[in-house]
Structure formats: structure tokens, C-alpha cells
PDB file of N, CA and C in Angstrom:
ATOM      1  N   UNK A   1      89.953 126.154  97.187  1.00  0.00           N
ATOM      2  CA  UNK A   1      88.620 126.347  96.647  1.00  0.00           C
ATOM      3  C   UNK A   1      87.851 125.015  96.718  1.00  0.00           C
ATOM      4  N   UNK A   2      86.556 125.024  97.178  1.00  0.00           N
ATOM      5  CA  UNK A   2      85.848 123.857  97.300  1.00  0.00           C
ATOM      6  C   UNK A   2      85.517 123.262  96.176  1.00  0.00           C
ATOM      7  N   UNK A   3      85.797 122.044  96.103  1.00  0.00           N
ATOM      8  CA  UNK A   3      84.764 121.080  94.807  1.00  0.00           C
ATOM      9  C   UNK A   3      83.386 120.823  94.754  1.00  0.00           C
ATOM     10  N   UNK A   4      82.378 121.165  93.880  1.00  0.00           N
ATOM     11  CA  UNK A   4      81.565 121.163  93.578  1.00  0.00           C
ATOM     12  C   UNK A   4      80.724 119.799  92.792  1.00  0.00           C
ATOM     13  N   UNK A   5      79.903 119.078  93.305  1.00  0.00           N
ATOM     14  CA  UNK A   5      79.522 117.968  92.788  1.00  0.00           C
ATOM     15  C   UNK A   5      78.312 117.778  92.828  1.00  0.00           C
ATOM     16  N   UNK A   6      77.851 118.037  91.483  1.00  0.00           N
ATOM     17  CA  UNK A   6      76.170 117.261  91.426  1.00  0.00           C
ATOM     18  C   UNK A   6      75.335 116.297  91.947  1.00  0.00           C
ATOM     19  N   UNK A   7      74.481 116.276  92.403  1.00  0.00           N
ATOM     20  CA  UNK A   7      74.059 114.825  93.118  1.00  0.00           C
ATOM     21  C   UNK A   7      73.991 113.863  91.942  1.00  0.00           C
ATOM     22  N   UNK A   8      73.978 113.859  90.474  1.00  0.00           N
ATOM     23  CA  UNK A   8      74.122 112.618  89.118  1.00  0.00           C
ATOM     24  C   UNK A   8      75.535 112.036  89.420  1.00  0.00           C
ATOM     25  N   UNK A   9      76.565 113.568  89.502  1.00  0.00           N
ATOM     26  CA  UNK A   9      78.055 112.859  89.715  1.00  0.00           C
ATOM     27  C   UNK A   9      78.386 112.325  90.910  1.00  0.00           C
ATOM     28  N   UNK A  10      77.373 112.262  92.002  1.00  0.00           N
ATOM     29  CA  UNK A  10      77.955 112.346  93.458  1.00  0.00           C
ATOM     30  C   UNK A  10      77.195 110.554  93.338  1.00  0.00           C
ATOM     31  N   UNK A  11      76.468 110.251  92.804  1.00  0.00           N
ATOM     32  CA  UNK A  11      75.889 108.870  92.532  1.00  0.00           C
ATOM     33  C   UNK A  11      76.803 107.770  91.881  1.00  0.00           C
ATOM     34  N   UNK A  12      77.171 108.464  91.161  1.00  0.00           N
ATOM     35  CA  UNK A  12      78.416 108.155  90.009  1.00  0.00           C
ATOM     36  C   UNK A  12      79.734 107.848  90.594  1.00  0.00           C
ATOM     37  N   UNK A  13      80.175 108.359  91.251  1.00  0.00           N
ATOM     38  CA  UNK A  13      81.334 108.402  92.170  1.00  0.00           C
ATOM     39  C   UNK A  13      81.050 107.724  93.272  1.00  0.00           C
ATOM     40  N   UNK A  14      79.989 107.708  94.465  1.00  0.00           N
ATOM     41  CA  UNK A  14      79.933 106.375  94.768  1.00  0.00           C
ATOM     42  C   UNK A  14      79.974 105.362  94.707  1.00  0.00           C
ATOM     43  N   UNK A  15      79.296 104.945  93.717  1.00  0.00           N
ATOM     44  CA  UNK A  15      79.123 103.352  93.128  1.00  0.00           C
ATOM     45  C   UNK A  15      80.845 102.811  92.788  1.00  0.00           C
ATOM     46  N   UNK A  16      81.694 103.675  92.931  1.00  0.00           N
ATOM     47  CA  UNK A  16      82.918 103.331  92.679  1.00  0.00           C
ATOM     48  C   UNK A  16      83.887 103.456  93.959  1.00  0.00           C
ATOM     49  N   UNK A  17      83.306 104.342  94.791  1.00  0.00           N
ATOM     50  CA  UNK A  17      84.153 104.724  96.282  1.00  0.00           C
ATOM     51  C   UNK A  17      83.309 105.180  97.430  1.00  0.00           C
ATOM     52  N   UNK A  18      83.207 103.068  97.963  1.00  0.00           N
ATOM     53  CA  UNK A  18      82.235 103.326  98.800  1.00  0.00           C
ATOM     54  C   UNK A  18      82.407 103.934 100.442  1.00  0.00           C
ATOM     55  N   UNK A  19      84.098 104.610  99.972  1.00  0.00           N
ATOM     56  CA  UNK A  19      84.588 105.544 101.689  1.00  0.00           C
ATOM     57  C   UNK A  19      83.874 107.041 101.196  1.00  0.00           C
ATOM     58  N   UNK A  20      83.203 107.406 100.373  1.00  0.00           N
ATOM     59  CA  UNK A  20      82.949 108.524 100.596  1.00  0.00           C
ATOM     60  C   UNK A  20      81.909 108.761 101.261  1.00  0.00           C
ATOM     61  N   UNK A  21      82.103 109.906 102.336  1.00  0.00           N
ATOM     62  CA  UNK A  21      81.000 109.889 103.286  1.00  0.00           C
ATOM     63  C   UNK A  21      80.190 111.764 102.825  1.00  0.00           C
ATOM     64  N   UNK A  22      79.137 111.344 102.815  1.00  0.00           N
ATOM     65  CA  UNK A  22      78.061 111.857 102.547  1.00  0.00           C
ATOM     66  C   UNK A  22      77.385 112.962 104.113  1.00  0.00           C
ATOM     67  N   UNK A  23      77.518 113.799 104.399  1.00  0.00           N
ATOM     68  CA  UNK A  23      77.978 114.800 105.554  1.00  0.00           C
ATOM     69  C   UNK A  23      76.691 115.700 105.428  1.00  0.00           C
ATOM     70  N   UNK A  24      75.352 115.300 105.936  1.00  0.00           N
ATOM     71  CA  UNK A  24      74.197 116.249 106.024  1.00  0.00           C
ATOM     72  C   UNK A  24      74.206 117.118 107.171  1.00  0.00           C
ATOM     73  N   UNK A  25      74.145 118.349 106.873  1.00  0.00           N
ATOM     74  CA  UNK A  25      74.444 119.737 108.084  1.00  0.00           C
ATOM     75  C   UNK A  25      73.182 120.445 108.526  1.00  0.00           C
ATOM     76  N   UNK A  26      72.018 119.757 107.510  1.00  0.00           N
ATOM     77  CA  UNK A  26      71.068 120.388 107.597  1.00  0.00           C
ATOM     78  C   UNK A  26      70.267 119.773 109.425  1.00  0.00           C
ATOM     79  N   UNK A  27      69.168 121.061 109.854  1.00  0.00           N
ATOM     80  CA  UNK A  27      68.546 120.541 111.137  1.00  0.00           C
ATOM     81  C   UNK A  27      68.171 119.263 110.968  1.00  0.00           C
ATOM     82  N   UNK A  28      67.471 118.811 112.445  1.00  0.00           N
ATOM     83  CA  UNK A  28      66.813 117.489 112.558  1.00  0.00           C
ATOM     84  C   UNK A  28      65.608 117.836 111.996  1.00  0.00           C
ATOM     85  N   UNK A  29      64.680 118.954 112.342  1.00  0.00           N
ATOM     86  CA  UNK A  29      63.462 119.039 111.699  1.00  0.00           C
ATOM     87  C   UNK A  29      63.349 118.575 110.344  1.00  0.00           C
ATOM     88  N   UNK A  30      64.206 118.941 109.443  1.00  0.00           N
ATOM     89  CA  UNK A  30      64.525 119.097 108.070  1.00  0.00           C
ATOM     90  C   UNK A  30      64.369 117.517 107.276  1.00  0.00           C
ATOM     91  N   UNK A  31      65.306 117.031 108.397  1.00  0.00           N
ATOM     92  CA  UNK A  31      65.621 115.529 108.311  1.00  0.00           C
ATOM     93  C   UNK A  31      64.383 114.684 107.928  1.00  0.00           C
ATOM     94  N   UNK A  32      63.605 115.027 109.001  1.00  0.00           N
ATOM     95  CA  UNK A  32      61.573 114.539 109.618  1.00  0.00           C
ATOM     96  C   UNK A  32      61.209 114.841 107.882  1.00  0.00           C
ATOM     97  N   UNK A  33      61.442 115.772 107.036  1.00  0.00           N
ATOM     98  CA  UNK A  33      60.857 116.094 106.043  1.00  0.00           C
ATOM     99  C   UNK A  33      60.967 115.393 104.699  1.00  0.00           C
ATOM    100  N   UNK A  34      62.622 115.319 104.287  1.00  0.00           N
ATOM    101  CA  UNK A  34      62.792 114.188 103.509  1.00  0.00           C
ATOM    102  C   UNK A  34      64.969 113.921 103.692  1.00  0.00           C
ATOM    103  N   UNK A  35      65.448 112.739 103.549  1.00  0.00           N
ATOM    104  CA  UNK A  35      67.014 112.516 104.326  1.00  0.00           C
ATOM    105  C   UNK A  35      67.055 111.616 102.734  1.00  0.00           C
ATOM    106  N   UNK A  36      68.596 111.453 103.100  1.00  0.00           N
ATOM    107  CA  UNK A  36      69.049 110.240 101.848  1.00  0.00           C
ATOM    108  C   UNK A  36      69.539 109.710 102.812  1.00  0.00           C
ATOM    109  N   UNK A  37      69.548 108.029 102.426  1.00  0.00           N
ATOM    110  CA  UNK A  37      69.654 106.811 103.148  1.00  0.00           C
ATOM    111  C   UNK A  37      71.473 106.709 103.307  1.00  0.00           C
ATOM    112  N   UNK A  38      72.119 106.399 104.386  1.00  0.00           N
ATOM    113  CA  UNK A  38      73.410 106.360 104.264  1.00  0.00           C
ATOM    114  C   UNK A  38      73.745 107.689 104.777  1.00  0.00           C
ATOM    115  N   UNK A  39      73.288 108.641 104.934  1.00  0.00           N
ATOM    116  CA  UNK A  39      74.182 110.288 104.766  1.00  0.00           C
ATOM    117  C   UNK A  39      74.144 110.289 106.464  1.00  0.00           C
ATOM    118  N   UNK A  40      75.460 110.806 106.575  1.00  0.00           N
ATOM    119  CA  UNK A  40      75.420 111.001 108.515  1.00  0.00           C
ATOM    120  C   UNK A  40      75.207 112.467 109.206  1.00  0.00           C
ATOM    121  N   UNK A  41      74.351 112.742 109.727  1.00  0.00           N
ATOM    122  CA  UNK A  41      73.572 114.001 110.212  1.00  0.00           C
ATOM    123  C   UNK A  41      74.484 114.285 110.909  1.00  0.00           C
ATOM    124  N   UNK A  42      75.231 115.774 110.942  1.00  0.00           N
ATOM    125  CA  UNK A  42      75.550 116.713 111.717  1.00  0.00           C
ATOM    126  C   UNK A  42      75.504 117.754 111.738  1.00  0.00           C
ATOM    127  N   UNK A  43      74.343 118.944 112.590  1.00  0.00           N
ATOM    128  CA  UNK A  43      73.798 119.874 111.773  1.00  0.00           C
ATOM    129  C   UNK A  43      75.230 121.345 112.101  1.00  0.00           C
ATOM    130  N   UNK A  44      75.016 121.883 111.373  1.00  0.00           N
ATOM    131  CA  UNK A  44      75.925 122.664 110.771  1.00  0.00           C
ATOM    132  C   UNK A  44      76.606 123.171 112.175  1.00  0.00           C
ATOM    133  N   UNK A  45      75.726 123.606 113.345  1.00  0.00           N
ATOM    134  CA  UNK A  45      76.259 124.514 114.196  1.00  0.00           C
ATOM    135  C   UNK A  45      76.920 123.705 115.146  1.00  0.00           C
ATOM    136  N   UNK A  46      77.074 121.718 115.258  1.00  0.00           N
ATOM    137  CA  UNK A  46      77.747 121.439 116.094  1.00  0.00           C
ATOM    138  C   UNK A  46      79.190 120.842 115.474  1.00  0.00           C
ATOM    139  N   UNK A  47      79.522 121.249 113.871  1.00  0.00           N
ATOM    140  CA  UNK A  47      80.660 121.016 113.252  1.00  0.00           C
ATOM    141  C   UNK A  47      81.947 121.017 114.177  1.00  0.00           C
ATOM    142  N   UNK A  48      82.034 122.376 114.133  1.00  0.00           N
ATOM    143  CA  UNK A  48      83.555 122.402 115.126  1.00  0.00           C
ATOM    144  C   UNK A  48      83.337 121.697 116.192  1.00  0.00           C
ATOM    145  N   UNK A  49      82.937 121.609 116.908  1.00  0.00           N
ATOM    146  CA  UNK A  49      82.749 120.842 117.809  1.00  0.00           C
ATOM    147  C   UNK A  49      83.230 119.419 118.021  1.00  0.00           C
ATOM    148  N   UNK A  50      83.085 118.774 116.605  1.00  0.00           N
ATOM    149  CA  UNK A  50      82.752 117.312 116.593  1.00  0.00           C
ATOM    150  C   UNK A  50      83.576 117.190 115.435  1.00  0.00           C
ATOM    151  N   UNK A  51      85.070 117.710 115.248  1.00  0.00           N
ATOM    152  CA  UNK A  51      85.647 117.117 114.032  1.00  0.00           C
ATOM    153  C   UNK A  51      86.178 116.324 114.002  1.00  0.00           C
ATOM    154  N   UNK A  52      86.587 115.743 115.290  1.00  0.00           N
ATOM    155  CA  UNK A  52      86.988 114.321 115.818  1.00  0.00           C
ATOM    156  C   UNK A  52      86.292 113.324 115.003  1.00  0.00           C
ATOM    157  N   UNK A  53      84.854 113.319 114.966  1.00  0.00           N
ATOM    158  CA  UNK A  53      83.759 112.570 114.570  1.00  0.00           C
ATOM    159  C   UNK A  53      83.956 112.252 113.111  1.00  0.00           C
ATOM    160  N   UNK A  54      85.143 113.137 112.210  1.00  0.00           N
ATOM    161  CA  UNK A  54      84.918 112.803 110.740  1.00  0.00           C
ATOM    162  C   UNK A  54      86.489 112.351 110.840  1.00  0.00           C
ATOM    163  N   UNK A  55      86.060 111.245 110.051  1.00  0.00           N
ATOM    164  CA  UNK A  55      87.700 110.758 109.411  1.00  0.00           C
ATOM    165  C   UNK A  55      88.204 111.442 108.410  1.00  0.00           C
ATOM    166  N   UNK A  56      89.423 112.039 108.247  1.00  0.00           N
ATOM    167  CA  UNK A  56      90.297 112.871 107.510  1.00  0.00           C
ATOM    168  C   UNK A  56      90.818 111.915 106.368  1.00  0.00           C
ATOM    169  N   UNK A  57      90.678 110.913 106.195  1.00  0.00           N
ATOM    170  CA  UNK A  57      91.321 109.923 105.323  1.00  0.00           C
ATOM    171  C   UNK A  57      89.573 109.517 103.845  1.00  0.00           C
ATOM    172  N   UNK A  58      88.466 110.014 104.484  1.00  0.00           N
ATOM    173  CA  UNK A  58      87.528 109.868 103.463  1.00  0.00           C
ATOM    174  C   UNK A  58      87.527 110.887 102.995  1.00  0.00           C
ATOM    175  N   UNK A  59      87.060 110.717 101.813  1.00  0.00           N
ATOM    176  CA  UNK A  59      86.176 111.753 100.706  1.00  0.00           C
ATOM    177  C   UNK A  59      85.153 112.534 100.934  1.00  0.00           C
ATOM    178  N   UNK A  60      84.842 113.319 101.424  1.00  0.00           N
ATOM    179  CA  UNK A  60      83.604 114.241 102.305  1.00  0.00           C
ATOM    180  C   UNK A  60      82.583 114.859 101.214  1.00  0.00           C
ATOM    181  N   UNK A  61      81.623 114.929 101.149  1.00  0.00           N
ATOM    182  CA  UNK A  61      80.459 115.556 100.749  1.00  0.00           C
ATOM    183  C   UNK A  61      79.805 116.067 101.792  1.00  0.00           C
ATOM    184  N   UNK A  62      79.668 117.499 100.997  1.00  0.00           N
ATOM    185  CA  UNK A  62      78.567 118.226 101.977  1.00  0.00           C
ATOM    186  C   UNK A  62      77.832 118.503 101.416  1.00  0.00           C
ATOM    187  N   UNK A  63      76.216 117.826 102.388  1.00  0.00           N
ATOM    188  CA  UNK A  63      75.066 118.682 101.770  1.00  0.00           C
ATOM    189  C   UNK A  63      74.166 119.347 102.912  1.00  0.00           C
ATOM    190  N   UNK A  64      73.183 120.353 102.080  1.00  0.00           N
ATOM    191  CA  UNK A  64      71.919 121.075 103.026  1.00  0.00           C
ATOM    192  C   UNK A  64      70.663 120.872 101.956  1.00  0.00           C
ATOM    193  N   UNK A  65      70.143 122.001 102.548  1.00  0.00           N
ATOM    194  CA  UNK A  65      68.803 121.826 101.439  1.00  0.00           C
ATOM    195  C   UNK A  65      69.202 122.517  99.871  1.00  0.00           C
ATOM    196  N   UNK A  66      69.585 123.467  99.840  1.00  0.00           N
ATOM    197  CA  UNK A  66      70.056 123.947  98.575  1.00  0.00           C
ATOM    198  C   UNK A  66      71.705 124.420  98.019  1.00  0.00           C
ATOM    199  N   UNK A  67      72.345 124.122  99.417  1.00  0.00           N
ATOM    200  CA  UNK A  67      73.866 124.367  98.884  1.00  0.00           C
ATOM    201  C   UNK A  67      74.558 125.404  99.348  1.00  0.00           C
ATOM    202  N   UNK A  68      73.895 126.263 100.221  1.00  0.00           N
ATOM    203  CA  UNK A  68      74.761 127.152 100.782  1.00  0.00           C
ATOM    204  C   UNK A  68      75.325 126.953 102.159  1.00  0.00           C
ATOM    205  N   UNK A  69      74.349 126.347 103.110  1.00  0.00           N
ATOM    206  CA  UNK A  69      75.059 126.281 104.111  1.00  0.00           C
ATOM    207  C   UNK A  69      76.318 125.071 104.580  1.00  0.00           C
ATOM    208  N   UNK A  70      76.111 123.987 103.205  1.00  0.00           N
ATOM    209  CA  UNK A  70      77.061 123.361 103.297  1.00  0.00           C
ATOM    210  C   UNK A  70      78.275 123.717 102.178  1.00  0.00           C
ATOM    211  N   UNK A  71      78.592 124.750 101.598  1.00  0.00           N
ATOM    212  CA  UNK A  71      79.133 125.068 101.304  1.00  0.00           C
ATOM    213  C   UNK A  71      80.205 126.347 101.989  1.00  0.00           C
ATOM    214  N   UNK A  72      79.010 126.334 103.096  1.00  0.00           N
ATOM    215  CA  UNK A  72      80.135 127.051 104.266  1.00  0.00           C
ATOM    216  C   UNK A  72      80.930 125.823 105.087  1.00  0.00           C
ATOM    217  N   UNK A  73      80.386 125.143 104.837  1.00  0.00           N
ATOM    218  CA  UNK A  73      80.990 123.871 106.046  1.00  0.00           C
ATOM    219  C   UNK A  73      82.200 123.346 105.252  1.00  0.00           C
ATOM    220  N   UNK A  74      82.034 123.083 104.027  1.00  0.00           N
ATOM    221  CA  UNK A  74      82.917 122.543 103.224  1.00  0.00           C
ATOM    222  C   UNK A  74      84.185 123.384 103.451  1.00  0.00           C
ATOM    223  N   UNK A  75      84.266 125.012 102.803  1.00  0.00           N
ATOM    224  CA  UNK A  75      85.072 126.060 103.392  1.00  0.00           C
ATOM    225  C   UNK A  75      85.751 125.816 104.620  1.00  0.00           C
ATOM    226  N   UNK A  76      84.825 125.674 105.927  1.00  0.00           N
ATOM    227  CA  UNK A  76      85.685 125.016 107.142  1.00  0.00           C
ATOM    228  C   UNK A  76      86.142 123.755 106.954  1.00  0.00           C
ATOM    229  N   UNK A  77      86.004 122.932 106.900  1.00  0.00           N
ATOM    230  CA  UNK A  77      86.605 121.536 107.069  1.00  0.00           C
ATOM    231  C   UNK A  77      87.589 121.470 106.067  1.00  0.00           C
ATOM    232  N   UNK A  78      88.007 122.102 104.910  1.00  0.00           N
ATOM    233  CA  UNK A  78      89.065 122.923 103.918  1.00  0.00           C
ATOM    234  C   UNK A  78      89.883 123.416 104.758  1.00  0.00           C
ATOM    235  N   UNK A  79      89.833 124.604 105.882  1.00  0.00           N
ATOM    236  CA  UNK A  79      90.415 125.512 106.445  1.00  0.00           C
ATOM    237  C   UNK A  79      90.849 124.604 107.962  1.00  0.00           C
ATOM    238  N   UNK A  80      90.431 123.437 107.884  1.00  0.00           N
ATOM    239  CA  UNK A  80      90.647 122.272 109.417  1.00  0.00           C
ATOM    240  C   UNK A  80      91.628 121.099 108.411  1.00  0.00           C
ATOM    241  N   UNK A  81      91.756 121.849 107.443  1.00  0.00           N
ATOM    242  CA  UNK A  81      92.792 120.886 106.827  1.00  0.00           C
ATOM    243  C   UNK A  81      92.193 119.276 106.515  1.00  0.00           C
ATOM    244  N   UNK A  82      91.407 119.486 106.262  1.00  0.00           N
ATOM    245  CA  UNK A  82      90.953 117.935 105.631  1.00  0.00           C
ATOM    246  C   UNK A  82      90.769 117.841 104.042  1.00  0.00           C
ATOM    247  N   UNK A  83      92.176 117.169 103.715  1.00  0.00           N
ATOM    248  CA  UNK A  83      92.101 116.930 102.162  1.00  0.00           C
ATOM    249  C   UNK A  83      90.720 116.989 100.383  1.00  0.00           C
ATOM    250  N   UNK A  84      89.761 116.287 101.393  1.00  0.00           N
ATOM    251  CA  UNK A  84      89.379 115.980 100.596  1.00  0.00           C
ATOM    252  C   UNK A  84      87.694 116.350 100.681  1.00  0.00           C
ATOM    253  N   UNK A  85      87.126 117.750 100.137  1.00  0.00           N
ATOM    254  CA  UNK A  85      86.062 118.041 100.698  1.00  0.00           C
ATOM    255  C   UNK A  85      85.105 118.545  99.420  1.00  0.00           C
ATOM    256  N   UNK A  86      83.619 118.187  99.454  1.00  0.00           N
ATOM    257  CA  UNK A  86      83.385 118.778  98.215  1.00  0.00           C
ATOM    258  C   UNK A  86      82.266 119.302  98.950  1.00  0.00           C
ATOM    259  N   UNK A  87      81.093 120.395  98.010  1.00  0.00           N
ATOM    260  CA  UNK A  87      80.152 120.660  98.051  1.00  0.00           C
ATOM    261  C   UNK A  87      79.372 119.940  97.858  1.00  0.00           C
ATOM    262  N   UNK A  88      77.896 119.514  97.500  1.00  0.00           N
ATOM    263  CA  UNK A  88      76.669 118.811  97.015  1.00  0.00           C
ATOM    264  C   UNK A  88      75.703 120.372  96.392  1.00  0.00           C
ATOM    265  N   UNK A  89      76.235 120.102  95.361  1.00  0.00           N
ATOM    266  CA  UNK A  89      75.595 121.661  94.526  1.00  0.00           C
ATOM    267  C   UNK A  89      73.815 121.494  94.344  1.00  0.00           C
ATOM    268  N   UNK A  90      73.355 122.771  95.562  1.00  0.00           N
ATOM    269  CA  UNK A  90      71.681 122.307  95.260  1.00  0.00           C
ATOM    270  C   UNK A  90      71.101 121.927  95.891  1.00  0.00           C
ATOM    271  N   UNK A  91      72.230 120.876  96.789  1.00  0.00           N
ATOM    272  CA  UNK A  91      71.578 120.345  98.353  1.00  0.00           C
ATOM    273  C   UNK A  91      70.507 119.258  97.914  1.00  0.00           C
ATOM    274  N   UNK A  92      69.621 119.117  98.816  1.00  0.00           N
ATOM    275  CA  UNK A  92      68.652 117.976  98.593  1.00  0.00           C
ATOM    276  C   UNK A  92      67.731 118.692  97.988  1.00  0.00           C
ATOM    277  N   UNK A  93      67.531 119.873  97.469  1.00  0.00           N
ATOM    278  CA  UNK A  93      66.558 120.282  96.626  1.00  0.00           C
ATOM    279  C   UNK A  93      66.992 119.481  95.127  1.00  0.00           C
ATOM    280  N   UNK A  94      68.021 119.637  94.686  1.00  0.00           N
ATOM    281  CA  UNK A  94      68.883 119.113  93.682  1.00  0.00           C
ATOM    282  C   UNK A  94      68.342 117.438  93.133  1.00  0.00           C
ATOM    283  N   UNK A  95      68.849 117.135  94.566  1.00  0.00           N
ATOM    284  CA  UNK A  95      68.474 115.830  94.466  1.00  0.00           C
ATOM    285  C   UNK A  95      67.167 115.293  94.127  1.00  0.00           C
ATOM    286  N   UNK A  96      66.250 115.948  94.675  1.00  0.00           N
ATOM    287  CA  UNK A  96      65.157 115.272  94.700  1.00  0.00           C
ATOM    288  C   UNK A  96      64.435 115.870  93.010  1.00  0.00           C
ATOM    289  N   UNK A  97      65.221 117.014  92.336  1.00  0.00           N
ATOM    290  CA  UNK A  97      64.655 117.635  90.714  1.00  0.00           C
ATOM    291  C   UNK A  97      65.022 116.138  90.465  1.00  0.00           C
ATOM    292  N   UNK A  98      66.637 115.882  90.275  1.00  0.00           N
ATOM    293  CA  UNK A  98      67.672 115.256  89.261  1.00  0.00           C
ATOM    294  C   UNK A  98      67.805 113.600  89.499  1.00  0.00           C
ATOM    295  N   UNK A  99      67.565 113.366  90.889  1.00  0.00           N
ATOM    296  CA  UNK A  99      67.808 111.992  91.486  1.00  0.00           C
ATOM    297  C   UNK A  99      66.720 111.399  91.927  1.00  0.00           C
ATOM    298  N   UNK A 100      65.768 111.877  92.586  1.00  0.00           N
ATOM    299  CA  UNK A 100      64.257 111.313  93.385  1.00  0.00           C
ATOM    300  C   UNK A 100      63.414 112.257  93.674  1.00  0.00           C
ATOM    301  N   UNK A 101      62.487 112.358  92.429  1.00  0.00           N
ATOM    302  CA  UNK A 101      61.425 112.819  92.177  1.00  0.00           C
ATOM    303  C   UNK A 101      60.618 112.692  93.533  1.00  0.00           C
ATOM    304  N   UNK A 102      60.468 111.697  93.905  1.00  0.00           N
ATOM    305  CA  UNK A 102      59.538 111.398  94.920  1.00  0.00           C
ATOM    306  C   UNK A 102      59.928 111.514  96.758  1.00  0.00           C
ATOM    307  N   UNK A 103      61.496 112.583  96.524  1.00  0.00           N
ATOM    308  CA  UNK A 103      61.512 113.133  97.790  1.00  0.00           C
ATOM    309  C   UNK A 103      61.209 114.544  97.939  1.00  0.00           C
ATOM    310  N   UNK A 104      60.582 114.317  99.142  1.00  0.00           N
ATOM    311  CA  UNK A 104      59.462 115.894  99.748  1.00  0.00           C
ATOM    312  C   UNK A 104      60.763 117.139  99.816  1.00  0.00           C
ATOM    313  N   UNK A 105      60.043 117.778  98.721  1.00  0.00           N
ATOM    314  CA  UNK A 105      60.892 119.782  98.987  1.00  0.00           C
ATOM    315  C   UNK A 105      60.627 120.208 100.053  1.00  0.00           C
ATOM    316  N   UNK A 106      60.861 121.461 100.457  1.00  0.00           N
ATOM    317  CA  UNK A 106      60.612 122.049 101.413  1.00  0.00           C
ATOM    318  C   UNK A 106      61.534 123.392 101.249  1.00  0.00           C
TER     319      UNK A 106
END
């Protein structure tokens, strides 16, 4: 079952473990609209593809805009056997209520 993490706790937990990598699935368009600094773009549909590309030894966060489609990704990369995978509950909608007011919704 996937772990679930707030963007307050996902702030929180950084500042203490700076291997956790931060896994945005959402499009490039999306990106153009509003991104968090640090997070590495791979949009959802070239995942399998590119699991080479994620180290199995970090802490994974997944986010989208509100939490579902990286909560399918999370599910796969769970099911590709990588230890350590959470959700980002809310996505960057989340973020921008709870963490930065002043990033653009959509």
C-alpha cells in the first residue's frame, strides 16, 4: 500500500533527508504553469520506460496536480519493486493551499 505524504510533512522530511527525490509526472505544459524547484520531471506516460533513470536506493515522492495520477505511478514503481515510494497527497494543488500561496492553480 502506498504512503501518503502531505506537502507540510514532505517539507519536514526533507530538511532532514536530502536523498529524497521529489518525482513530478505531471505534462510539460503543466510545468510552463507553476513546478517546485528541485523536483525532476517525468511525465507519467514515459515512466516504464525510464526506470533505469530512478535510483532504487532513494526515498521517492510522487507528485501531479492533485494526487491521482501520481498515485498511480507510486502503485507502479511499488509493483517495480522499489522500496521506498510515497504519494504527494493533493499534488501541487496542495501545495500551493498549504505551502505557496503564490503558486499558479490550474
Amino acid at each position: 500500500m502506498v504512503q501518503e505524504i502531505s506537502p507540510a510533512e514532505f517539507v519536514r522530511d526533507r530538511a532532514s533527508n536530502a536523498r529524497t527525490l521529489l518525482l513530478d509526472v505531471r505534462e510539460a505544459w503543466e510545468l510552463k504553469i507553476a513546478s517546485l524547484p528541485g523536483a525532476v520531471h517525468m511525465p507519467m506516460t514515459e515512466i516504464p520506460g525510464r526506470l533505469a533513470d530512478l535510483d532504487r536506493d532513494r526515498d521517492i515522492v510522487v507528485m501531479c496536480r492533485s494526487g491521482g495520477r501520481s498515485l498511480s505511478v507510486a502503485r507502479f514503481l511499488e509493483a517495480q519493486g522499489y522500496p521506498s515510494v510515497a504519494n504527494l497527497t493533493g499534488g501541487i494543488l496542495a501545495w500551493s493551499r498549504d505551502i505557496d500561496p503564490t503558486l499558479a492553480t490550474y
